[in-house]
C-alpha atoms as a PDB file:
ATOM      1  CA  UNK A   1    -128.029 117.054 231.127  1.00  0.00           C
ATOM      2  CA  UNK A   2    -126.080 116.802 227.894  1.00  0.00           C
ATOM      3  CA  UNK A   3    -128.512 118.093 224.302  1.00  0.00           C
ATOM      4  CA  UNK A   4    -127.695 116.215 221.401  1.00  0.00           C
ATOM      5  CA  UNK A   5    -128.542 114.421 218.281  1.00  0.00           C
ATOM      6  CA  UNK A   6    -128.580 110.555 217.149  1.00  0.00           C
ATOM      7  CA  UNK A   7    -126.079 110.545 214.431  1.00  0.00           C
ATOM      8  CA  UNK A   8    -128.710 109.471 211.600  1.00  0.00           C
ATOM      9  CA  UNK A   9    -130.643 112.683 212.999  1.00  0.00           C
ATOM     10  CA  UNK A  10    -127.493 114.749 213.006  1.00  0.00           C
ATOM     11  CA  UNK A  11    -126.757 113.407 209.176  1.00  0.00           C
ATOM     12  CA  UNK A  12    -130.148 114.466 208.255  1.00  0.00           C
ATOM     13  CA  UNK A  13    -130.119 118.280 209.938  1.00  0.00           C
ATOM     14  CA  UNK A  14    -127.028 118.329 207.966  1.00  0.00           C
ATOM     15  CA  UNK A  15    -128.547 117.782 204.762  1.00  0.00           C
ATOM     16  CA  UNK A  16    -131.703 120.458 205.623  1.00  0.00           C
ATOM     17  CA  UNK A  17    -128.741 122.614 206.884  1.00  0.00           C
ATOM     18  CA  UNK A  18    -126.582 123.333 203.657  1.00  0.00           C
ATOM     19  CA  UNK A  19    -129.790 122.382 201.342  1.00  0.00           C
ATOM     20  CA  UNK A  20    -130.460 126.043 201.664  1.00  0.00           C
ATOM     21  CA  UNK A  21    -127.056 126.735 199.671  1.00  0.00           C
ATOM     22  CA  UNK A  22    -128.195 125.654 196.517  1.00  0.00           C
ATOM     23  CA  UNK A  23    -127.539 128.634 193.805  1.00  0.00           C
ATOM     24  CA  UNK A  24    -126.464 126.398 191.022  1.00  0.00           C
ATOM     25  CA  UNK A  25    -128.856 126.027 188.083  1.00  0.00           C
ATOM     26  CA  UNK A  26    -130.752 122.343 188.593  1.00  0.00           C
ATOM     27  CA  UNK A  27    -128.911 120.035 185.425  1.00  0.00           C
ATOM     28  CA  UNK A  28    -131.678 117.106 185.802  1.00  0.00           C
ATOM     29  CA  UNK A  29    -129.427 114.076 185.929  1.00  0.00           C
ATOM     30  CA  UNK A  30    -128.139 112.527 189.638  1.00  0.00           C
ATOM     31  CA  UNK A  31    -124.790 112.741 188.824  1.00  0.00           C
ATOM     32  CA  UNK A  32    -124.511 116.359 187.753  1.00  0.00           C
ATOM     33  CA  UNK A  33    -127.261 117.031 190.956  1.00  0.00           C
ATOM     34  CA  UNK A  34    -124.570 116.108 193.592  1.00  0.00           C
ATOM     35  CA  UNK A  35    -121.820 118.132 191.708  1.00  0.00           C
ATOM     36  CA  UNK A  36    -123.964 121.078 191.999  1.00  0.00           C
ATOM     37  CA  UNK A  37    -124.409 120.525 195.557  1.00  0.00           C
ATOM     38  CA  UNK A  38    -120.462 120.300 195.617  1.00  0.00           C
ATOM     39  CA  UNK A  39    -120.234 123.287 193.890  1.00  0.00           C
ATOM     40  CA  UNK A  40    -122.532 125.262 196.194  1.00  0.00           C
ATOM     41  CA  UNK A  41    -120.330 124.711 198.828  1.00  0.00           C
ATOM     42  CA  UNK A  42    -117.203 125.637 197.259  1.00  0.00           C
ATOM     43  CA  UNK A  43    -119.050 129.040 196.634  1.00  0.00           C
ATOM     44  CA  UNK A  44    -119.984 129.806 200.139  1.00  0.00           C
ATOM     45  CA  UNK A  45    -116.641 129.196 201.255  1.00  0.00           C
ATOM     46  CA  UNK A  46    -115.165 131.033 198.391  1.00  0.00           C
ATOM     47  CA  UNK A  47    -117.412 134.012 199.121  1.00  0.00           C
ATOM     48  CA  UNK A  48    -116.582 133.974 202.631  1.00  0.00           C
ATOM     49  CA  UNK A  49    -112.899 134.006 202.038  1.00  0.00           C
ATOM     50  CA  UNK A  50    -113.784 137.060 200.084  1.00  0.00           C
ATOM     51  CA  UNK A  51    -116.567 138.746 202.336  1.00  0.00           C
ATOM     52  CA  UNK A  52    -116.030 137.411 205.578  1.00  0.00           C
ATOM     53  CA  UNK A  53    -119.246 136.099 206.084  1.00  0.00           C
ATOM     54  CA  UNK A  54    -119.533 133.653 208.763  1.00  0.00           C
ATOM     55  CA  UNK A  55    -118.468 132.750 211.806  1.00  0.00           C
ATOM     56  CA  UNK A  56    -115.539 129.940 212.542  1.00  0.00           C
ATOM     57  CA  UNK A  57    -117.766 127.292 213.711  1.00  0.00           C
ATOM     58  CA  UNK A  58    -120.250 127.926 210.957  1.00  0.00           C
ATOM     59  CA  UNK A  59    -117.295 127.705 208.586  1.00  0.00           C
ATOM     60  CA  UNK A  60    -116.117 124.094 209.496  1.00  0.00           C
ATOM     61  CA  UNK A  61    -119.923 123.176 209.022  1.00  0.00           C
ATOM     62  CA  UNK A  62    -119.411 124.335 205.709  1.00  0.00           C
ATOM     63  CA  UNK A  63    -115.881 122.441 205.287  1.00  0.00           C
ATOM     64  CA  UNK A  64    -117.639 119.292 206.539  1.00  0.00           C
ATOM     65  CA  UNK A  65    -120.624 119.826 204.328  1.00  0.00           C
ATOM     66  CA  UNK A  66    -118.108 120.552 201.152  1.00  0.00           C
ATOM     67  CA  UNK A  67    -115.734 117.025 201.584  1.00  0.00           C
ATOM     68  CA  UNK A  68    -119.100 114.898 202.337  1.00  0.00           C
ATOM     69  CA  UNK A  69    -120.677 116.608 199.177  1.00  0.00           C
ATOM     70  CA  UNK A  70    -117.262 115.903 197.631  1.00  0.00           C
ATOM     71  CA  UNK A  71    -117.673 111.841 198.620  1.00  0.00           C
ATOM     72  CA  UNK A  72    -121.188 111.570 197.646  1.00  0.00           C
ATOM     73  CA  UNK A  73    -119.952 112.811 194.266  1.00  0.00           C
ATOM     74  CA  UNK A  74    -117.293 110.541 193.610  1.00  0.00           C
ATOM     75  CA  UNK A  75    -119.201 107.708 194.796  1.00  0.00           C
ATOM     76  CA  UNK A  76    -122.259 108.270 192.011  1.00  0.00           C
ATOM     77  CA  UNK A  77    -119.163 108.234 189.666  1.00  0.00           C
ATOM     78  CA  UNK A  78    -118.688 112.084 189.058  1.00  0.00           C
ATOM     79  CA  UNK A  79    -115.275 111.790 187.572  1.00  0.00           C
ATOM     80  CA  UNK A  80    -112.489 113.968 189.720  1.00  0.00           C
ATOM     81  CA  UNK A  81    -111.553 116.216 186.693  1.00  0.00           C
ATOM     82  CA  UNK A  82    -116.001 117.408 186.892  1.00  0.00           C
ATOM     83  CA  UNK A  83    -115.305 118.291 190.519  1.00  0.00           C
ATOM     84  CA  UNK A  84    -111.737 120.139 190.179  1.00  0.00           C
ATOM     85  CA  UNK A  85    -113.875 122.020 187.071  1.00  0.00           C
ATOM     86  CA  UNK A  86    -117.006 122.946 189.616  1.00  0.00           C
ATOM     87  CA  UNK A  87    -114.694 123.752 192.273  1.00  0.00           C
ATOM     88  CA  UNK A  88    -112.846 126.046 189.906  1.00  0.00           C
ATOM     89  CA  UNK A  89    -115.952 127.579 188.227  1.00  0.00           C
ATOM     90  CA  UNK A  90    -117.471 128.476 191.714  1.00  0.00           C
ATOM     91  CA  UNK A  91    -114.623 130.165 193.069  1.00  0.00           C
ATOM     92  CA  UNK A  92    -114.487 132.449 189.495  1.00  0.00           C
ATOM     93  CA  UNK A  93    -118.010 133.405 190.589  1.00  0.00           C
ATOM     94  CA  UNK A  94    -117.561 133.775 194.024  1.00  0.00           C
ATOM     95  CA  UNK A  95    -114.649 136.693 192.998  1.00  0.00           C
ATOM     96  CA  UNK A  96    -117.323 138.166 190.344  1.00  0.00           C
ATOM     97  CA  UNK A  97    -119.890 138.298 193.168  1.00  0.00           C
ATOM     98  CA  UNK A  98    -120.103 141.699 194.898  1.00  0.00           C
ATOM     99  CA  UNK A  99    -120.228 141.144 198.931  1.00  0.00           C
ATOM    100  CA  UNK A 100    -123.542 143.186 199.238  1.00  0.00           C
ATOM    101  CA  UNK A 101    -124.922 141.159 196.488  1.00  0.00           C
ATOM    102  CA  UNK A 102    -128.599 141.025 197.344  1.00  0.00           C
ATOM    103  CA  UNK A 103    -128.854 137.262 196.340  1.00  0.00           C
ATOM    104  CA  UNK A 104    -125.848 136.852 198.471  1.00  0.00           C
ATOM    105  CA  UNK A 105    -127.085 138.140 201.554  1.00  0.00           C
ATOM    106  CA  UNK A 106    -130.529 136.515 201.405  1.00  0.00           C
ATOM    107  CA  UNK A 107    -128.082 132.985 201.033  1.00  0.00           C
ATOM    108  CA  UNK A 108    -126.028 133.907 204.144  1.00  0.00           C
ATOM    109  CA  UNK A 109    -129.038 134.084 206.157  1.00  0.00           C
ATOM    110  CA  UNK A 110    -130.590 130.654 205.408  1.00  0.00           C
ATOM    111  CA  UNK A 111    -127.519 129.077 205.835  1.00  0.00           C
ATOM    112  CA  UNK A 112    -126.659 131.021 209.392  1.00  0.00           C
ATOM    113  CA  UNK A 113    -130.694 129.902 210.121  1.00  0.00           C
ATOM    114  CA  UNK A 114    -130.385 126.365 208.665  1.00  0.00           C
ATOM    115  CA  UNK A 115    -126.973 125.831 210.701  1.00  0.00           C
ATOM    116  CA  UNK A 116    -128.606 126.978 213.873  1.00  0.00           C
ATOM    117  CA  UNK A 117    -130.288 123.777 215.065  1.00  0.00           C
ATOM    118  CA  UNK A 118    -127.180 121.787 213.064  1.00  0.00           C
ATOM    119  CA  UNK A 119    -124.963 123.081 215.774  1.00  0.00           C
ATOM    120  CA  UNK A 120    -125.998 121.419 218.502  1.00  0.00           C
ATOM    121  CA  UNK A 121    -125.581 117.914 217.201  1.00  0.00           C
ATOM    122  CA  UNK A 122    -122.562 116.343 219.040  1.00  0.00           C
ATOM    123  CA  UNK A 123    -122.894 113.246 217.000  1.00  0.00           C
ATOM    124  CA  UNK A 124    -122.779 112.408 213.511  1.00  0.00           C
ATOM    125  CA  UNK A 125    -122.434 109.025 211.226  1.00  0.00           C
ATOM    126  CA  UNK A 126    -120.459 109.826 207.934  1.00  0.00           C
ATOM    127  CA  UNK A 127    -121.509 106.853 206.206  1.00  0.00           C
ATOM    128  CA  UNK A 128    -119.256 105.601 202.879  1.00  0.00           C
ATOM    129  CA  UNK A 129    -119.561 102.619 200.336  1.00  0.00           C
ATOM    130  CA  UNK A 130    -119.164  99.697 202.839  1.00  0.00           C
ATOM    131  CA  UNK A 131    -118.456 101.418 206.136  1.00  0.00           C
ATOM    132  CA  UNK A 132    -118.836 104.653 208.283  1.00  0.00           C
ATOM    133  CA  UNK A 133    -116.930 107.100 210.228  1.00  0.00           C
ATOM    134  CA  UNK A 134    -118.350 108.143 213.281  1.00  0.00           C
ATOM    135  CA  UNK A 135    -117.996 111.201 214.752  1.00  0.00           C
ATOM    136  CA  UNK A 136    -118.320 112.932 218.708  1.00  0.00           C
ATOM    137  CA  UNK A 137    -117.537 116.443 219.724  1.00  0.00           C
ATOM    138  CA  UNK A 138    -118.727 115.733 223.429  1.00  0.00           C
ATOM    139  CA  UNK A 139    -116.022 116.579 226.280  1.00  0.00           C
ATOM    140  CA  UNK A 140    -115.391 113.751 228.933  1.00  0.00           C
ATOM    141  CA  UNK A 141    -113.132 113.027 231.397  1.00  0.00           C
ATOM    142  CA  UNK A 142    -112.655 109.482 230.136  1.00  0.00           C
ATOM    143  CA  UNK A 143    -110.503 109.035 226.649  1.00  0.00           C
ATOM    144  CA  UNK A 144    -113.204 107.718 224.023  1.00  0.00           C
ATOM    145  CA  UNK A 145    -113.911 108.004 220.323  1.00  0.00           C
ATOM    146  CA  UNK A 146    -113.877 111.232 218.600  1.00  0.00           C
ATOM    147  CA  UNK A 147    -113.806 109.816 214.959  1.00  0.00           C
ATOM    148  CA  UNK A 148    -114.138 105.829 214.653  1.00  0.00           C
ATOM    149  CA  UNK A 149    -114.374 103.096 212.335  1.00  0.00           C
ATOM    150  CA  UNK A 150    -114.628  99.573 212.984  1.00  0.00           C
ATOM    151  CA  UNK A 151    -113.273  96.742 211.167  1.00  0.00           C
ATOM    152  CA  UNK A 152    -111.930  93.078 212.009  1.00  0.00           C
ATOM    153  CA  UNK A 153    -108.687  90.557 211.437  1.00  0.00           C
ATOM    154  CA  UNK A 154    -109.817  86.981 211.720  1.00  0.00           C
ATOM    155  CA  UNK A 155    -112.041  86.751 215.134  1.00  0.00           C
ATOM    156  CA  UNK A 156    -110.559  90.300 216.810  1.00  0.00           C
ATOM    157  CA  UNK A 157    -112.137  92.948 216.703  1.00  0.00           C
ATOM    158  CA  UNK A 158    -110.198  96.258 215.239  1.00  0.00           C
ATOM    159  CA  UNK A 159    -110.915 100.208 215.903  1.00  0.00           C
ATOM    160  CA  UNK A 160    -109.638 103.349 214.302  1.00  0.00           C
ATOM    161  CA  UNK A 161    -109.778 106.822 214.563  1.00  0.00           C
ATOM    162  CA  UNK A 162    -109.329 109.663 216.008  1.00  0.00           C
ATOM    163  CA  UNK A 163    -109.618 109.208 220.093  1.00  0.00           C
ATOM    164  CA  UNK A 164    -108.880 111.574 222.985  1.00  0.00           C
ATOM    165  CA  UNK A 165    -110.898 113.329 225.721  1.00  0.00           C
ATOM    166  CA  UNK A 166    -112.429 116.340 223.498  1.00  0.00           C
ATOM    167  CA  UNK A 167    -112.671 117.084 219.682  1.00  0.00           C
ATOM    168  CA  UNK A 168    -109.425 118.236 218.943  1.00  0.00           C
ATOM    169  CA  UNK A 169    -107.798 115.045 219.193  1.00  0.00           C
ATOM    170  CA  UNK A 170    -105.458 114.986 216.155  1.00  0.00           C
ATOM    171  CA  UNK A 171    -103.179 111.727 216.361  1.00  0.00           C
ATOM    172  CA  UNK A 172    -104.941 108.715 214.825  1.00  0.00           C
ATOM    173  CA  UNK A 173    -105.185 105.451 216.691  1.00  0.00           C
ATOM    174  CA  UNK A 174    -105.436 101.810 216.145  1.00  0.00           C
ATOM    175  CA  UNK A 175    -106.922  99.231 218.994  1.00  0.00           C
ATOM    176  CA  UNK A 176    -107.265  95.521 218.531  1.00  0.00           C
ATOM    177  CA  UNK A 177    -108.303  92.555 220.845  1.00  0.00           C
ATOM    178  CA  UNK A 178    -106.281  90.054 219.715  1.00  0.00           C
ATOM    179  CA  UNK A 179    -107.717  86.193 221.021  1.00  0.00           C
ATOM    180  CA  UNK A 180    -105.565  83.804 221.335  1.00  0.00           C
ATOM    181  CA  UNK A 181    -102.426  85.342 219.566  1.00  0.00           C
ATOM    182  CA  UNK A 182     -98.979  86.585 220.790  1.00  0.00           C
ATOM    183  CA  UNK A 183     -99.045  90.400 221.317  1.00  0.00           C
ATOM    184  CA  UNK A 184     -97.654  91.679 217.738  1.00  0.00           C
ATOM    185  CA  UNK A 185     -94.055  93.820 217.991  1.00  0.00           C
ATOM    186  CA  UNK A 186     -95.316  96.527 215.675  1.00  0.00           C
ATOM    187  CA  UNK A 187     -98.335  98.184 213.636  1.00  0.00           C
ATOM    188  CA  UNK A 188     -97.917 100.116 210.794  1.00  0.00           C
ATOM    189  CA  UNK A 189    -100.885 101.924 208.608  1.00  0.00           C
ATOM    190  CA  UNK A 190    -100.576 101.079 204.602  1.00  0.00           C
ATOM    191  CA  UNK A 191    -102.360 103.491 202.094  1.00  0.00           C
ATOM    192  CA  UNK A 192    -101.716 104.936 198.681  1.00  0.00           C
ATOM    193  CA  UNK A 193     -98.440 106.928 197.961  1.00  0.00           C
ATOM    194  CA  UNK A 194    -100.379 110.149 196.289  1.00  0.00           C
ATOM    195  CA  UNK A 195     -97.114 111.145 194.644  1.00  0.00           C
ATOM    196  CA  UNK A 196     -95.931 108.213 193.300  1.00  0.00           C
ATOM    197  CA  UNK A 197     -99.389 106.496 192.361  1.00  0.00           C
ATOM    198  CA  UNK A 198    -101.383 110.216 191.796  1.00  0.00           C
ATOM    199  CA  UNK A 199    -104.630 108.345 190.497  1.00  0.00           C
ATOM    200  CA  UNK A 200    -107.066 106.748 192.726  1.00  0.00           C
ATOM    201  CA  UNK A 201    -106.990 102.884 193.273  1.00  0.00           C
ATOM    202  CA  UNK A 202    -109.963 101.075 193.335  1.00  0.00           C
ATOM    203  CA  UNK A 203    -109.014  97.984 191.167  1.00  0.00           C
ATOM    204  CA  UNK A 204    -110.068  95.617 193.398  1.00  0.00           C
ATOM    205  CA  UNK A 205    -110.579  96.945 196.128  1.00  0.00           C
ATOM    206  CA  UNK A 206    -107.799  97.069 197.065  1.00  0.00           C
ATOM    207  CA  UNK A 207    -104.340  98.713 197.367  1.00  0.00           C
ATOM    208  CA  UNK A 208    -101.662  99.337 194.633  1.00  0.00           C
ATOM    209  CA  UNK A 209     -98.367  97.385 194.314  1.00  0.00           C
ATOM    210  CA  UNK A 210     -95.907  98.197 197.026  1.00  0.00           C
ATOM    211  CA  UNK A 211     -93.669 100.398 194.772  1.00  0.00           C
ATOM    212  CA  UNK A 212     -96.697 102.412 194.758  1.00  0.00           C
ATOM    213  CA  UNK A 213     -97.986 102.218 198.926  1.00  0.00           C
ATOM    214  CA  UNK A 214     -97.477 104.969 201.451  1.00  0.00           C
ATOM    215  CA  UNK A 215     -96.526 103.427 204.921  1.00  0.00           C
ATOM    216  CA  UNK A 216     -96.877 105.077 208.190  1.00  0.00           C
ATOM    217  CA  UNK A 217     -95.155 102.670 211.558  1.00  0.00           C
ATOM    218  CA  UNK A 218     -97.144 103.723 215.044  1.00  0.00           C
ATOM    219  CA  UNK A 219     -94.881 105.795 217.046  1.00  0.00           C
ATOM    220  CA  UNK A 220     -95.834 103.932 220.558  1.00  0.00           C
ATOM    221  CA  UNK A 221     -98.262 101.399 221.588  1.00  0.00           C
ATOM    222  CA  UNK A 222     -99.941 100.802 225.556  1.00  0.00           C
ATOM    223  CA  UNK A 223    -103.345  98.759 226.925  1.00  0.00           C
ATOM    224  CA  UNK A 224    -105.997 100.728 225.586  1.00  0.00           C
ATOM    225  CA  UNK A 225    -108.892 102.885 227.152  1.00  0.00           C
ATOM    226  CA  UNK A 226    -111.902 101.150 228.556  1.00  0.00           C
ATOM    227  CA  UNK A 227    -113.795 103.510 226.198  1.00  0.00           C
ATOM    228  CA  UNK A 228    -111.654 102.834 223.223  1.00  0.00           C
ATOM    229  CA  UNK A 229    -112.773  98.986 223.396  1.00  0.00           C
ATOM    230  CA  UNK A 230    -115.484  97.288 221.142  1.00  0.00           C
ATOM    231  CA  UNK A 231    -118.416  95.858 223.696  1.00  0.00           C
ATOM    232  CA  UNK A 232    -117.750  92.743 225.199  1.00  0.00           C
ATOM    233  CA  UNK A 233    -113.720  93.449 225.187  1.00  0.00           C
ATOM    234  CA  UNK A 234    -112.017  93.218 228.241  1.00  0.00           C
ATOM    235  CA  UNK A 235    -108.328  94.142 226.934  1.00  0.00           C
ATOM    236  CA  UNK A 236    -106.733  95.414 223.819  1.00  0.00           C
ATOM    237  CA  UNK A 237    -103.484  97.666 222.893  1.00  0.00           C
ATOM    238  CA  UNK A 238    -103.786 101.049 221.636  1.00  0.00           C
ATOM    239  CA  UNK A 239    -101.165 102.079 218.814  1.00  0.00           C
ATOM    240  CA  UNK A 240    -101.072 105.377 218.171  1.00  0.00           C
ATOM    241  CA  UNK A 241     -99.553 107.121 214.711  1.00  0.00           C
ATOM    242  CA  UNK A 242     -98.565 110.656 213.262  1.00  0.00           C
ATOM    243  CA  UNK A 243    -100.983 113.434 212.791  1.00  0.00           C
ATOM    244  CA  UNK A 244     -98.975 113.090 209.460  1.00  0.00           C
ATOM    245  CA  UNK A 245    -100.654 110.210 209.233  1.00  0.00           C
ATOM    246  CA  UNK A 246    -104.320 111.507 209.713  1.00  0.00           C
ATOM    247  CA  UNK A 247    -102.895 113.996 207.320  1.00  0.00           C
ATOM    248  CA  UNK A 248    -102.140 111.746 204.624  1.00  0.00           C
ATOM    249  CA  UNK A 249    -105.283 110.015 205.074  1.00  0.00           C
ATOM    250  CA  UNK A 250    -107.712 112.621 204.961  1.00  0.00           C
ATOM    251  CA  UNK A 251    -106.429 113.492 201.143  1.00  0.00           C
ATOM    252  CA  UNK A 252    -107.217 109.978 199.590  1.00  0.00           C
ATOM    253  CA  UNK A 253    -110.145 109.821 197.398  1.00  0.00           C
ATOM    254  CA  UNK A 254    -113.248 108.448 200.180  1.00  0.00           C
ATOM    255  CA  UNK A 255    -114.097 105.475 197.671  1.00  0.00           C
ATOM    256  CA  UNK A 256    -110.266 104.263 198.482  1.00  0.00           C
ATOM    257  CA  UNK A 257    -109.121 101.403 201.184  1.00  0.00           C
ATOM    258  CA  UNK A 258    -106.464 101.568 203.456  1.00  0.00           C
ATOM    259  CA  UNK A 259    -104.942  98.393 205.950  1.00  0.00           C
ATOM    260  CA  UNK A 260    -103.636  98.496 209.685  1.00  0.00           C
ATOM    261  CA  UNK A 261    -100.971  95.731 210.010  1.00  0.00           C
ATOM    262  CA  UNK A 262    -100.156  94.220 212.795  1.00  0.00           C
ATOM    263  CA  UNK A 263     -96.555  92.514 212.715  1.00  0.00           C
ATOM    264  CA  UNK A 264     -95.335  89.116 214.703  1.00  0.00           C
ATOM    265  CA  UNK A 265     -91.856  87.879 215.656  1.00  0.00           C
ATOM    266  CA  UNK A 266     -92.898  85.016 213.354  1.00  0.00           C
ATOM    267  CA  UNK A 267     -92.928  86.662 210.350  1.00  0.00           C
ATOM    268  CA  UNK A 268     -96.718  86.634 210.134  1.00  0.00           C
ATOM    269  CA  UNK A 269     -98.905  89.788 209.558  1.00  0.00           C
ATOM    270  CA  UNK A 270    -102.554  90.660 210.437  1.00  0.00           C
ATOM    271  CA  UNK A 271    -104.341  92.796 208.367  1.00  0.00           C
ATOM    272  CA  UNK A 272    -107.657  95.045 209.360  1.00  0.00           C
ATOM    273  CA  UNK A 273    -109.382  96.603 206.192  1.00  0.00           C
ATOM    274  CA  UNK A 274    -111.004 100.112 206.437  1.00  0.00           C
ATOM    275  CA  UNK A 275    -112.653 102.300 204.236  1.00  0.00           C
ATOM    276  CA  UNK A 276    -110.818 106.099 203.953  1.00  0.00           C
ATOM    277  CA  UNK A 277    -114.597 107.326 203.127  1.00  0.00           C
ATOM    278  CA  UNK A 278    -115.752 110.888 204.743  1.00  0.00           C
ATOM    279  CA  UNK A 279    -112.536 110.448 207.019  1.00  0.00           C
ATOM    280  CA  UNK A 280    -112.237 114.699 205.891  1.00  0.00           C
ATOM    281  CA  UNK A 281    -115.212 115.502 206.473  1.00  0.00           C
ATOM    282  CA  UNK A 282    -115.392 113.775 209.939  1.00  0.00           C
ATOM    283  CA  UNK A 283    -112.345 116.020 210.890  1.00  0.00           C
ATOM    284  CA  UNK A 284    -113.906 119.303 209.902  1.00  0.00           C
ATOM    285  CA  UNK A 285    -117.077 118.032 212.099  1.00  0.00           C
ATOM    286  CA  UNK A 286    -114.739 117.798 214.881  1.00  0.00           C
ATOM    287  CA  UNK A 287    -113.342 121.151 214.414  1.00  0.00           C
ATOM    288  CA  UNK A 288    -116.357 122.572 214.857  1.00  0.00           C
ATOM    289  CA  UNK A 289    -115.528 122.134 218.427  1.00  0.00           C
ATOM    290  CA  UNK A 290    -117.012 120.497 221.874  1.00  0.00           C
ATOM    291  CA  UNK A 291    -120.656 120.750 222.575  1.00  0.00           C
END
């Protein structure tokens, strides 16, 4: 019999979990509350780099906790040059900070207690702006969803993520049911070039111009999974991309967009919408490893 956690149940163990880190000094206002909590993070991990003070499971909790922190920031409008400061400001402490430091010690063993229960949950919901990753460490024999978010083109329904039999799946995949339509010739994943467009993009929406895009073609496509399909599917095609890819995405700010495109021989493109959200922090879940 499998032990887990819904993933709204698992999202709020998470919260009680690193709650416990709190060391900043409370400011008052929202916005400079959920920078604090950023920047309690940032020290933990700091300190451990420094002290070795947790173990490696406890530590991608932490890394998890950190980039969600990170996207709750940036979504109350923390601008990024507050975070790079708190980030920067926390590890200067966390170098100051002897490792027998009383106050340190009585830290590292709420956050070992708090993480205790968190540990068990093999599901979580990483919920952004308009959408939400969803995450699954649970080993099966079947390939299913590790990390997935859903979206749409027209009538068919649209899926990606990460996907494989266990939690270390690392190669990102799109599946779509098309109804109706020929089955495209290629797929290709369209997101922000960080180098030549370093800002974020949010006008709109949207993306930026095409001199400023990033574009990533699926290496290989086949029918998809039974467990990779939305409910009521019967078929779809699977087209899996880069971990370069996965890479790419995970360092775009979470309030960004990014498309799937789906090409035809006549000329005529598909586009799925999706939200690059807590896509981070859904990987460092995963690499907490299976349950």
């Amino acid at each position: 019999m499998r032990i887990g956690f819904s993933p709204r149940t698992a999202s709020r163990m998470l919260a009680a979990a690193v709650a416990v880190m709190t060391l900043a000094a409370p400011v008052g206002a929202a916005r400079a509350a959920v920078t604090d909590a950023f920047y309690d993070r940032v020290f933990m991990l700091a300190a451990h780099q420094k002290c070795d003070l947790f173990e490696p499971r406890l530590i991608a909790a932490l890394d998890a906790a950190a980039l969600q922190a990170r996207g709750a920031a940036l979504r109350a409008g923390t601008p990024v040059a507050d975070l790079t400061s708190a980030a920067a400001r926390a590890q200067a402490r966390a170098s100051r900070t002897a490792c027998d430091d009383s106050d340190l010690s009585r830290v590292k063993a709420r956050v070992q207690a708090g993480f205790a229960g968190w540990s068990r949950a093999a599901r979580m919901s990483f919920p952004g702006d308009r959408s939400a990753w969803r995450g699954d460490r649970y080993v099966s024999r079947e390939i299913g969803w590790r990390l997935v978010q859903d979206s749409v083109v027209g009538g068919s329904p649209v899926r990606f993520g990460l996907a494989g039999q266990g939690p270390t799946a690392t190669s990102p995949v799109a599946v779509v049911s098309f109804a109706g339509r020929p089955r495209p010739y290629a797929a290709r994943l369209v997101m922000r070039d960080r180098v030549q467009a370093p800002r974020v993009w949010l006008t709109g929406g949207g993306l930026p111009p095409e001199s400023a895009r990033r574009v990533f073609f699926a290496a290989s496509s086949r029918a998809a999974a039974s467990g990779l399909l939305t409910e009521g599917a019967r078929q779809g095609e699977a087209w899996t991309f880069s971990s370069e890819a996965a890479d790419a995405l995970a360092q775009l700010d979470p309030r960004e967009s990014f498309v799937i495109e789906f090409l035809f021989r006549d000329d005529s493109v598909a586009s799925a919408r999706f939200e690059a959200g807590d896509f981070a922090a859904g990987r460092a879940f995963l690499a907490m490893g299976s349950v």
